[in-house]
Protein backbone atom coordinates (compact mmCIF):
# COMPACT_ATOMS: atom_id res chain seq x y z
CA UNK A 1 0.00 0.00 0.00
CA UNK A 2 0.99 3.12 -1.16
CA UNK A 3 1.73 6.05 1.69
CA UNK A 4 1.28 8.55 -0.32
CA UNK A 5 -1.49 10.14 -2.79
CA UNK A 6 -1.52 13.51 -4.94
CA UNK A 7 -2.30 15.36 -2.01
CA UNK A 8 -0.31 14.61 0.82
CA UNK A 9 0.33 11.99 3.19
CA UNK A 10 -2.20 9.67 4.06
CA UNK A 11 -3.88 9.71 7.87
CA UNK A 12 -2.60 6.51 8.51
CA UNK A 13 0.82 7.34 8.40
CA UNK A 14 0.56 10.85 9.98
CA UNK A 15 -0.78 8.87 12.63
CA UNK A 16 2.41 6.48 12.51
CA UNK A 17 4.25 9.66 12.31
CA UNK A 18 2.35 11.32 15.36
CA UNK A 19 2.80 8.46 17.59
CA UNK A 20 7.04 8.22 16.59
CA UNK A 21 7.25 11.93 17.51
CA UNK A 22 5.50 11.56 20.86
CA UNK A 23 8.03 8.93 21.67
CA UNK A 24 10.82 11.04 21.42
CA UNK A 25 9.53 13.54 23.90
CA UNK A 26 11.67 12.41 27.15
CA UNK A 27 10.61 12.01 30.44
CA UNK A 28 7.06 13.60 29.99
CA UNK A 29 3.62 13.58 30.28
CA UNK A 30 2.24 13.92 26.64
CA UNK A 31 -0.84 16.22 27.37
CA UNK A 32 0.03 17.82 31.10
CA UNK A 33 3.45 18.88 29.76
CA UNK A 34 3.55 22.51 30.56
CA UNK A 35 6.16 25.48 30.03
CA UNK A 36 6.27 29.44 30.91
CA UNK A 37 5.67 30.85 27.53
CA UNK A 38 5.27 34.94 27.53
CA UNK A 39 4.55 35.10 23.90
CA UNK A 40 0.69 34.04 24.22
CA UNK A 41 -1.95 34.40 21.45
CA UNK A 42 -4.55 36.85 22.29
CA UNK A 43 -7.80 35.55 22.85
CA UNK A 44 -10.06 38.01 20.84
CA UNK A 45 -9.31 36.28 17.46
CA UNK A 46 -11.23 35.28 14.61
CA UNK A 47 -12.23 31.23 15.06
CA UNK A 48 -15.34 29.35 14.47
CA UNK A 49 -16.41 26.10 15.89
CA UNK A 50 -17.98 23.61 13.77
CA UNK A 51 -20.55 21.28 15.53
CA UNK A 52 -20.76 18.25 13.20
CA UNK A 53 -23.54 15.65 13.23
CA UNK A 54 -22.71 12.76 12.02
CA UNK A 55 -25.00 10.79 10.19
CA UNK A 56 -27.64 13.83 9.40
CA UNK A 57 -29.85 15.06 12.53
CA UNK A 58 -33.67 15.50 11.54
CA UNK A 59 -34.13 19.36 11.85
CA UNK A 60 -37.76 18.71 11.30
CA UNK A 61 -37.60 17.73 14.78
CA UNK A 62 -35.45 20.41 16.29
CA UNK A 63 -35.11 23.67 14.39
CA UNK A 64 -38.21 24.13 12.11
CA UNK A 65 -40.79 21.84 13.69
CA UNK A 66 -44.29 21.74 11.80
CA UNK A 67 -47.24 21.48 14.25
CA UNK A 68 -50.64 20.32 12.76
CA UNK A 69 -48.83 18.56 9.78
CA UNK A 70 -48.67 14.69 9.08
CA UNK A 71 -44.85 14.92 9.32
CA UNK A 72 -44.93 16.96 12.57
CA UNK A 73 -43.70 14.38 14.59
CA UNK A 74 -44.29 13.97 18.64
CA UNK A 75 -42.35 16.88 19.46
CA UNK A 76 -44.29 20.73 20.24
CA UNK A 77 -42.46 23.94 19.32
CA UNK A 78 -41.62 26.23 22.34
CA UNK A 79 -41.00 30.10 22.54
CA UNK A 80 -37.06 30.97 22.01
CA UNK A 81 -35.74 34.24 23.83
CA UNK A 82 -36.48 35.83 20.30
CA UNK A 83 -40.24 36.61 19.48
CA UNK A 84 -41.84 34.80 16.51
CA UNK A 85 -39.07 31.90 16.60
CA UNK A 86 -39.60 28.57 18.29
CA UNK A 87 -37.82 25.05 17.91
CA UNK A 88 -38.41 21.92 19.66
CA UNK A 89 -39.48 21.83 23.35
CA UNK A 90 -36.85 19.00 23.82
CA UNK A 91 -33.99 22.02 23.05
CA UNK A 92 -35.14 24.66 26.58
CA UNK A 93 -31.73 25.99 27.22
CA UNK A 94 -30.98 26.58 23.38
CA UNK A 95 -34.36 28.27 23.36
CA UNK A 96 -32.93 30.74 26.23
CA UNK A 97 -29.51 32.04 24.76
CA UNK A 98 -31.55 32.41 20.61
CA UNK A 99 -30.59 35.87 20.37
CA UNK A 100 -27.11 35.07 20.31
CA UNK A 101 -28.42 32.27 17.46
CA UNK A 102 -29.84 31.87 14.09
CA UNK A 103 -31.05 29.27 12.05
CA UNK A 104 -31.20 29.16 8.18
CA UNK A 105 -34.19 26.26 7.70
CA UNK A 106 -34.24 26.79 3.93
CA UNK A 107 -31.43 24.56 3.13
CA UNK A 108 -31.39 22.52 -0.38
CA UNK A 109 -28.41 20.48 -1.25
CA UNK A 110 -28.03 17.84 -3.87
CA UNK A 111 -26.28 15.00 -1.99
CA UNK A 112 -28.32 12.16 0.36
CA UNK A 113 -25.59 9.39 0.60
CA UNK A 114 -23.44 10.12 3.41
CA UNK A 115 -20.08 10.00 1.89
CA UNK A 116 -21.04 12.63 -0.58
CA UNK A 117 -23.24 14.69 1.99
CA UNK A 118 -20.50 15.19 4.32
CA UNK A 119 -17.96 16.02 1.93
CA UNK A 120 -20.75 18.24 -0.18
CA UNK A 121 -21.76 20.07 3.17
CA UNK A 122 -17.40 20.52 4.92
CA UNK A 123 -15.81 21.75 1.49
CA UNK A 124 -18.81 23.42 -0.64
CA UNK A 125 -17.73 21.19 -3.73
CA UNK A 126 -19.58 18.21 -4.66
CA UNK A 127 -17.18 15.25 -4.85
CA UNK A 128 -14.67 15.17 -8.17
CA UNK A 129 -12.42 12.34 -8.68
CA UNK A 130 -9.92 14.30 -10.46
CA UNK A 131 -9.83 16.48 -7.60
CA UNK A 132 -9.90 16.40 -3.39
CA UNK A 133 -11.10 19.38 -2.19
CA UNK A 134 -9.99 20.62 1.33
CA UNK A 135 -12.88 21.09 3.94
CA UNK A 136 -13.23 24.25 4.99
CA UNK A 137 -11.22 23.67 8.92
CA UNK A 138 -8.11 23.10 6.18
CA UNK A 139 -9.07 26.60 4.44
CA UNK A 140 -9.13 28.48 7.78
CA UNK A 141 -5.51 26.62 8.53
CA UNK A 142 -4.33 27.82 5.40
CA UNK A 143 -5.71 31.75 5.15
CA UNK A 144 -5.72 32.22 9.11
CA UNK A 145 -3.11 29.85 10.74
CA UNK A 146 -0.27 30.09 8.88
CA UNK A 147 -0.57 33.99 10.05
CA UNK A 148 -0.83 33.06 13.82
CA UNK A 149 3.17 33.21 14.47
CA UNK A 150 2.94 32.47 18.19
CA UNK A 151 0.29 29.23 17.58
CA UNK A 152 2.28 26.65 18.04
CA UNK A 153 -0.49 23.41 17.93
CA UNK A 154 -2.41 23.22 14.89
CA UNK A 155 -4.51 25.29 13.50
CA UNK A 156 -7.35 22.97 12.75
CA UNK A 157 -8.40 20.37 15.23
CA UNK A 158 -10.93 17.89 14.97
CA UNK A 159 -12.10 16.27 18.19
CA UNK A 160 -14.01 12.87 18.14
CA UNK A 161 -13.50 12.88 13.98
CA UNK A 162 -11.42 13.43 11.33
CA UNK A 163 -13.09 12.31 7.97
CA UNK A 164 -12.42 16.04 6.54
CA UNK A 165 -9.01 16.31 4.04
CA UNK A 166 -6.93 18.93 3.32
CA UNK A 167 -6.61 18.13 -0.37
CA UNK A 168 -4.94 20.38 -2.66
CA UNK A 169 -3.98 22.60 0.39
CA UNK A 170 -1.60 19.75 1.83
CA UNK A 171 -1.46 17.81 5.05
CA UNK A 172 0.00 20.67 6.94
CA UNK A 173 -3.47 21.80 6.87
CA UNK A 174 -5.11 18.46 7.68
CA UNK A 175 -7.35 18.07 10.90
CA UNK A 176 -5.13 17.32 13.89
CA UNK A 177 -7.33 14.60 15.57
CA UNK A 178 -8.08 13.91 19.39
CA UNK A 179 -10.96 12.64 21.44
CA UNK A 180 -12.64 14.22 23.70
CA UNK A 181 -10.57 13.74 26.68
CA UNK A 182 -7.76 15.11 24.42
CA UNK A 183 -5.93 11.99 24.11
CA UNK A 184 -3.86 11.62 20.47
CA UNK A 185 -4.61 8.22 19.16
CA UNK A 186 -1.39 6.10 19.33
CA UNK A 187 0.51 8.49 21.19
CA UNK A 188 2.49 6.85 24.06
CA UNK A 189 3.19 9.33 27.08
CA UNK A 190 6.55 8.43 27.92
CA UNK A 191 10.14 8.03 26.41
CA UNK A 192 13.88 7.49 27.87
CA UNK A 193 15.62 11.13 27.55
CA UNK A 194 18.69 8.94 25.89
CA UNK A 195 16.84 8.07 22.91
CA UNK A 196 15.92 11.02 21.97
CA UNK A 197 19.57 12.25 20.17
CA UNK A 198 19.56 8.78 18.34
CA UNK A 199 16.14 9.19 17.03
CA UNK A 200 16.34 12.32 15.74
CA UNK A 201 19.39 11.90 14.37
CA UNK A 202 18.42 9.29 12.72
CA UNK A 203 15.24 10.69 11.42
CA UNK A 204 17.39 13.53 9.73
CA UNK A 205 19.61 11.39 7.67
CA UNK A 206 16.49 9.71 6.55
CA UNK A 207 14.73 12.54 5.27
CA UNK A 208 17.77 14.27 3.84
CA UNK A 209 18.32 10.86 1.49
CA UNK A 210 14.95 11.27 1.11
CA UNK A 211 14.65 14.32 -0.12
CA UNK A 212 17.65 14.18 -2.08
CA UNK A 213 16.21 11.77 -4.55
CA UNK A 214 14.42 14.79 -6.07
CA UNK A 215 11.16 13.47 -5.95
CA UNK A 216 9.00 16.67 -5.88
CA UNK A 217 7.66 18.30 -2.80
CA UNK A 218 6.44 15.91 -0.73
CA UNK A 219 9.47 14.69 1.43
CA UNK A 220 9.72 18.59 2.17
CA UNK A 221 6.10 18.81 3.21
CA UNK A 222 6.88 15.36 5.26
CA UNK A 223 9.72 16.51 6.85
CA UNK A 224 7.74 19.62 7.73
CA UNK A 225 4.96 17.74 9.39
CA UNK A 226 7.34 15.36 11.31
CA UNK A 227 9.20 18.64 12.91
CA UNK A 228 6.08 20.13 13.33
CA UNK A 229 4.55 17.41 15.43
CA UNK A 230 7.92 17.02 17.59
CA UNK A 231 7.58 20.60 18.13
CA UNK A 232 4.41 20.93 19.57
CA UNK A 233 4.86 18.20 21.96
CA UNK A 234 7.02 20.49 24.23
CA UNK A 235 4.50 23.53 23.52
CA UNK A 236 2.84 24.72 27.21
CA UNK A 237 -0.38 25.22 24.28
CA UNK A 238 -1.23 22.21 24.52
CA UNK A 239 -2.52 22.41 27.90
CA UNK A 240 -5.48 23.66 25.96
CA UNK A 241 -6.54 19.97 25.15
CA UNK A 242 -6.60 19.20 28.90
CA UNK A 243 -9.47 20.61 31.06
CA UNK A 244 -8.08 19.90 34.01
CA UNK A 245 -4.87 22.03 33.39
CA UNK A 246 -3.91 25.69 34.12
CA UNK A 247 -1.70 28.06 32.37
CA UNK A 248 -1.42 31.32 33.55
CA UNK A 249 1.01 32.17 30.42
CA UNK A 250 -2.14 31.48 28.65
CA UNK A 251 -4.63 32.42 30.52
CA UNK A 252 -6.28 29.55 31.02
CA UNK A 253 -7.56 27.70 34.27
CA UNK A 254 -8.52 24.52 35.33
CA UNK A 255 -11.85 23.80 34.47
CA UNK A 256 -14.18 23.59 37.45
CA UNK A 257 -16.48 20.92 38.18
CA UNK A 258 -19.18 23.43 37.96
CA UNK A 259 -18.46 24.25 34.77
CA UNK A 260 -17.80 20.86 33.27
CA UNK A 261 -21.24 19.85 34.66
CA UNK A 262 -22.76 23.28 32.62
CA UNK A 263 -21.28 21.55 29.40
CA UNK A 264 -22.39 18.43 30.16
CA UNK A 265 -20.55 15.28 31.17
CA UNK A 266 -20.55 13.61 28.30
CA UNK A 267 -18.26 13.26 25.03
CA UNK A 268 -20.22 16.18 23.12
CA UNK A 269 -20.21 18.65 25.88
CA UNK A 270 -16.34 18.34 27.09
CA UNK A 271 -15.61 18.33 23.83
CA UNK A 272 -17.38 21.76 23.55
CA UNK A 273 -15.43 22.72 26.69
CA UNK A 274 -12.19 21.89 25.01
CA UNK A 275 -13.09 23.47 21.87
CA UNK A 276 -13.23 26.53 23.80
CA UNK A 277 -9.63 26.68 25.62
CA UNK A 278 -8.44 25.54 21.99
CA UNK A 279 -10.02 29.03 20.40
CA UNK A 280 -8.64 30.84 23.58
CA UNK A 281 -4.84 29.93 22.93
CA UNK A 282 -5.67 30.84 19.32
CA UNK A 283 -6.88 27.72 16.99
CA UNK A 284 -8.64 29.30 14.44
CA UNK A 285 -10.90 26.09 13.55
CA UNK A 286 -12.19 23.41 15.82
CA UNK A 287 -14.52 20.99 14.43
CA UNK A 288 -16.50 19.02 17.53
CA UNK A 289 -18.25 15.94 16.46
CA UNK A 290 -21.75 14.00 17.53
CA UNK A 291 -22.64 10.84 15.63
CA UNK A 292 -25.51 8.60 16.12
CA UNK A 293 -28.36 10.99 13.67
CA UNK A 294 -28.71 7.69 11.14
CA UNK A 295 -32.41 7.40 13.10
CA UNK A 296 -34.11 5.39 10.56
CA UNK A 297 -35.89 3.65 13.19
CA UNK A 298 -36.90 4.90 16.58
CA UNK A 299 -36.44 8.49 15.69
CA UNK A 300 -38.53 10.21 18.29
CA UNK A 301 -37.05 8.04 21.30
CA UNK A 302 -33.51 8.31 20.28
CA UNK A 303 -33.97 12.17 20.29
CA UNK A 304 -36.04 12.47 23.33
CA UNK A 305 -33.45 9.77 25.57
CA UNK A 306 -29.93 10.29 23.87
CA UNK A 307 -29.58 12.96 21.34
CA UNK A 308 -30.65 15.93 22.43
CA UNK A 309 -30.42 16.50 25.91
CA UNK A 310 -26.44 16.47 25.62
CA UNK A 311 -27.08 18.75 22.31
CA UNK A 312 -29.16 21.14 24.25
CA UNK A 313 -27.01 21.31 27.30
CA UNK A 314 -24.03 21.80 24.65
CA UNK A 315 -24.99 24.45 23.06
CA UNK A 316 -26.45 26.71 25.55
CA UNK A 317 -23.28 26.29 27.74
CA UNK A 318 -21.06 26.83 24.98
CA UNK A 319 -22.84 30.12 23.48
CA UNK A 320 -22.93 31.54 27.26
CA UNK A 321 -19.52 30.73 28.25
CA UNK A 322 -18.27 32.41 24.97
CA UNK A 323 -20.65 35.38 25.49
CA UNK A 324 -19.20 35.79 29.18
CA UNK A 325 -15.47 35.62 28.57
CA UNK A 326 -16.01 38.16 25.95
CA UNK A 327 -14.98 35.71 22.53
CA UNK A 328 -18.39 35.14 21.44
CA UNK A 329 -18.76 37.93 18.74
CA UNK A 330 -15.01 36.57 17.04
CA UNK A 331 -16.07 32.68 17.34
CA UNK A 332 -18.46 32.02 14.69
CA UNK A 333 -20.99 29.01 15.48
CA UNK A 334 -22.32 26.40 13.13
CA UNK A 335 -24.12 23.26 13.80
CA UNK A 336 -24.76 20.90 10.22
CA UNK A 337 -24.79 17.49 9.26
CA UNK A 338 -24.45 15.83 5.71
CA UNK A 339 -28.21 16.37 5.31
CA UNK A 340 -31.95 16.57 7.14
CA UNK A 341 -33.93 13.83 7.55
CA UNK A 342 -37.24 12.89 5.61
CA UNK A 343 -40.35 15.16 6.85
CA UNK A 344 -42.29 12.04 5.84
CA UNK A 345 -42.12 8.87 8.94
CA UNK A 346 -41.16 5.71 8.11
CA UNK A 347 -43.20 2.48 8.65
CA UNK A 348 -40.14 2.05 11.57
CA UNK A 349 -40.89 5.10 13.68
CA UNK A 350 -38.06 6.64 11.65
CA UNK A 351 -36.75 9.22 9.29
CA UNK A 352 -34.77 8.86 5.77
CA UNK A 353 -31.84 11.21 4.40
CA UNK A 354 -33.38 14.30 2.46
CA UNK A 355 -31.46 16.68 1.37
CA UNK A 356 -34.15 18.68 -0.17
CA UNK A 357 -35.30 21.17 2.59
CA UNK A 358 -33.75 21.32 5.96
CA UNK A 359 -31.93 23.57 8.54
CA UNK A 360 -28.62 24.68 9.64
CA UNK A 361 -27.34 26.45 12.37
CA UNK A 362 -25.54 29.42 12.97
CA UNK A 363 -23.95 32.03 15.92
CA UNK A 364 -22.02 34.38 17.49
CA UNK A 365 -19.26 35.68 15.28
CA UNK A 366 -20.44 39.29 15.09
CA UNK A 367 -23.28 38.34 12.56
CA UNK A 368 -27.27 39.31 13.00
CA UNK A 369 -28.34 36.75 15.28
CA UNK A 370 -31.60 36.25 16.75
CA UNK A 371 -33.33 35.33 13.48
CA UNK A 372 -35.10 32.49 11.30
CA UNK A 373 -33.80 32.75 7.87
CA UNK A 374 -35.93 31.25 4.86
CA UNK A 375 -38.44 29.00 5.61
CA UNK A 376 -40.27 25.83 4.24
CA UNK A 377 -43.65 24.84 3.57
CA UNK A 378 -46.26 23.65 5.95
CA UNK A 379 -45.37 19.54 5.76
CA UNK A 380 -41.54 20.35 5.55
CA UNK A 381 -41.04 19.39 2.26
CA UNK A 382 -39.58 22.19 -0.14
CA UNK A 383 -38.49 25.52 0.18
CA UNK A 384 -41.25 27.78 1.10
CA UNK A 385 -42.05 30.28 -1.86
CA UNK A 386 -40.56 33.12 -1.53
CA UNK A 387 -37.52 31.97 -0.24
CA UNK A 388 -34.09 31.26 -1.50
CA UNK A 389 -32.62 28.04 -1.69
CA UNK A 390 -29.19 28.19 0.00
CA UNK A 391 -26.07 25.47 -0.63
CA UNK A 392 -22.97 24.52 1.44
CA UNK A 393 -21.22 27.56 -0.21
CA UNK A 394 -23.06 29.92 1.10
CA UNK A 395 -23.11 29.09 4.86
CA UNK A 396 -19.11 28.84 4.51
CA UNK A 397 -18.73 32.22 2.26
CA UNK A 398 -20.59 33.79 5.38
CA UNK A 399 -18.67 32.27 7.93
CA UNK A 400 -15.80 33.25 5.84
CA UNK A 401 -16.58 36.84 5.80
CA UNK A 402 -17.38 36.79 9.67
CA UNK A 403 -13.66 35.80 10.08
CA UNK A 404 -12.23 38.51 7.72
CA UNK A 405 -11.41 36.33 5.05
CA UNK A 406 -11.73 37.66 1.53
CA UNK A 407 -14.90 35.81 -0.08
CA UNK A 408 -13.42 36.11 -3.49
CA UNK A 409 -10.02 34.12 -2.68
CA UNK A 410 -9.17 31.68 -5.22
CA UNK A 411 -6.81 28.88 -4.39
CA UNK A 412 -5.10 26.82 -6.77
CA UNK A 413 -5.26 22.84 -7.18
CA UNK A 414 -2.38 20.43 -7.94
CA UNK A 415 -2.94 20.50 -11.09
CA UNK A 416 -2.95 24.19 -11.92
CA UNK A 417 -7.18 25.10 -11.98
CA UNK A 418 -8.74 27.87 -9.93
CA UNK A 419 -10.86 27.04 -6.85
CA UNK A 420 -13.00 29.53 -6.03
CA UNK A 421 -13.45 30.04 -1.60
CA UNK A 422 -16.39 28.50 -0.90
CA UNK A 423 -16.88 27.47 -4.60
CA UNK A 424 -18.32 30.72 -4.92
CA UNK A 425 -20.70 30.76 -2.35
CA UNK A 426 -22.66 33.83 -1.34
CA UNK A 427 -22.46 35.38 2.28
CA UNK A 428 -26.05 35.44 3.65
CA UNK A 429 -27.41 38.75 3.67
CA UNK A 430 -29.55 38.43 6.57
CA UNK A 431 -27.07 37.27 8.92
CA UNK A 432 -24.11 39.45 7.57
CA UNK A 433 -26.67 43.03 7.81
């Protein structure tokens, strides 16, 4: 098997490459390693949080809920701290914090199959296989993190995931992946001080033969990665991926057990929590993931029992806490899966994948919260008239422009053709004002 592709290296062997490096570190705890460092990224910076659901969430159930139709469902719409919007009664502490939130229920996107939906929905491009487009955490990496001299961990992390690819952009930009406890798969903890010279030494003459066999740009980019991920194992930053750690350098504290209960004590909530220190030290994109939405069966109990109380909890503790501290206006928020879920219920108690009409949502970074944008019809199952269709381009052109970066950047692929930010998406003009 081949390690490499046309875009990089594959995750397998970063991850090969990721656990090497952590065995070099001597003598140290990989995650509570921590070091004075004066030169600290400001907090107020531009970063948005991606919540992803896997497996597509029905949003017919929890953001645009339709009372008195067939496809209603057993779920009532309740008041949100904005007048004139309501989503599900199962969401109460969401409903209190709407006016730092927004929803845009008239999505339409092309893609139902999972695969497709996801990538469709993280890079704005509909899959190409002469082409892999980077999703959009590998974008922000590229335009924003490069430019964040005193970030020393990476620029986009992924926490409980890591399906996205950096593509044309290269694996510099790739997710950097941990669970929610902030634990790097295959990553021992400890490793004899007097192996670390040999190692390293070693590793050089490697990659200089390597790279002296002129095969293009990859070794460089591979040697790049490898010194990158040594580096950041000795970086006081990455106290950032453990709650229970303090840095005053960075001004972070240990996370209280008050405020790990607000979040929620389970994977989606601390991941949340860690998603936040991560912005604070200056990652530009974190991407927190919640699977289990494939409800073809048992829809209504799997909500009611395991899906959305965590959500709920999740995303009224997260929208506060970033509201309090003062971040909340430069962290934009967006919640999406790969697609909605059929308005119509299935002879299982269940809902399908339908891509056709559905919701995403959307807060904080400075944009005109508070609001319902576009709508659908009474039985959920188009676009309402009257309101525009919007695509994955457009909700990522608008975070885009939240974050300050130019909506008409065009990067350039591999193979020498134009790719337009966002594929050309259009910032949404409610939410931008």
């Amino acid at each position: 098997m081949s390690i490499w592709n046309n875009y990089g290296m594959s995750r397998r062997h970063f991850a090969q490459h990721m656990a090497t490096a952590a065995a070099t570190v001597p003598a140290m705890n990989f995650l509570s390693h921590v070091q004075a460092n004066a030169d600290v990224v400001k907090s107020k910076q531009k970063a948005c949080i991606l919540m992803w659901m896997g497996g597509g969430p029905p949003t017919i159930d929890i953001w645009d809920l339709k009372p008195g139709s067939k496809n209603g469902g057993e779920f009532k719409p309740i008041d949100t701290a904005v007048s004139g919007v309501q989503i599900s009664e199962l969401m109460p502490e969401t409903a209190k914090v709407f006016q730092d939130l927004s929803i845009v229920r008239s999505m339409s996107t092309r893609e139902a199959d999972h695969g497709r939906g996801r990538y469709y929905m993280q890079t704005a491009y509909v899959p190409n296989p002469t082409v892999v487009h980077p999703t959009f955490g590998s974008v922000v990496s590229y335009e924003i993190g490069k430019s964040r001299k005193a970030l020393e961990i990476p620029a986009f992390v992924s926490i409980d995931g890591g399906a996205g690819q950096a593509g044309f952009l290269g694996m510099t930009h790739a997710p950097f992946v941990v669970d929610n406890t902030g634990r790097i798969r295959n990553a021992p903890t400890e490793e004899g001080a007097a192996r670390l010279k040999d190692r390293l030494t070693m590793l050089e003459e490697i990659e200089s033969s390597f790279m002296a066999s002129r095969r293009g740009d990859l070794p460089t980019a591979h040697k790049d990665v490898y010194r990158n991920a040594v580096n950041l194992m000795t970086s006081n930053q990455m106290a950032a991926f453990d709650v229970s750690k303090a840095d005053a350098s960075l001004q972070l504290e240990a996370e209280s057990e008050a405020t790990k209960e607000a979040y929620g004590r389970n994977a989606f909530g601390q991941g949340l929590l860690m998603a936040r220190r991560l912005v604070q030290v200056g990652v530009p994109f974190v991407e927190v993931n919640m699977g289990g939405w494939d409800l073809h069966s048992g829809v209504f109990d799997a909500l009611k029992t395991q899906r959305l109380p965590p959500l709920d909890k999740g995303i009224a503790a997260i929208t506060a806490d970033l509201k309090q501290r003062g971040m909340l206006d430069d962290t934009v928020l967006v919640w999406m899966g790969e697609f909605g879920r059929t308005p119509r219920i299935n002879q299982d108690v269940g809902r399908d994948h339908w891509a056709n009409s559905w919701s995403v949502m959307m807060g904080g970074g400075g944009l005109k919260n508070g609001q319902a944008v576009g709508a659908t019809d009474n039985d959920g199952l188009q676009i309402a008239e009257g309101s525009k269709a919007y695509l994955p381009g457009d909700i990522w052109a608008t975070v885009a422009l939240a974050m300050g970066i130019p909506v008409n950047t065009v990067h350039t692929s591999k193979r020498g053709r134009p790719m337009k930010l966002a594929n050309g998406g259009t910032p949404i003009q409610e939410l931008i004002g």
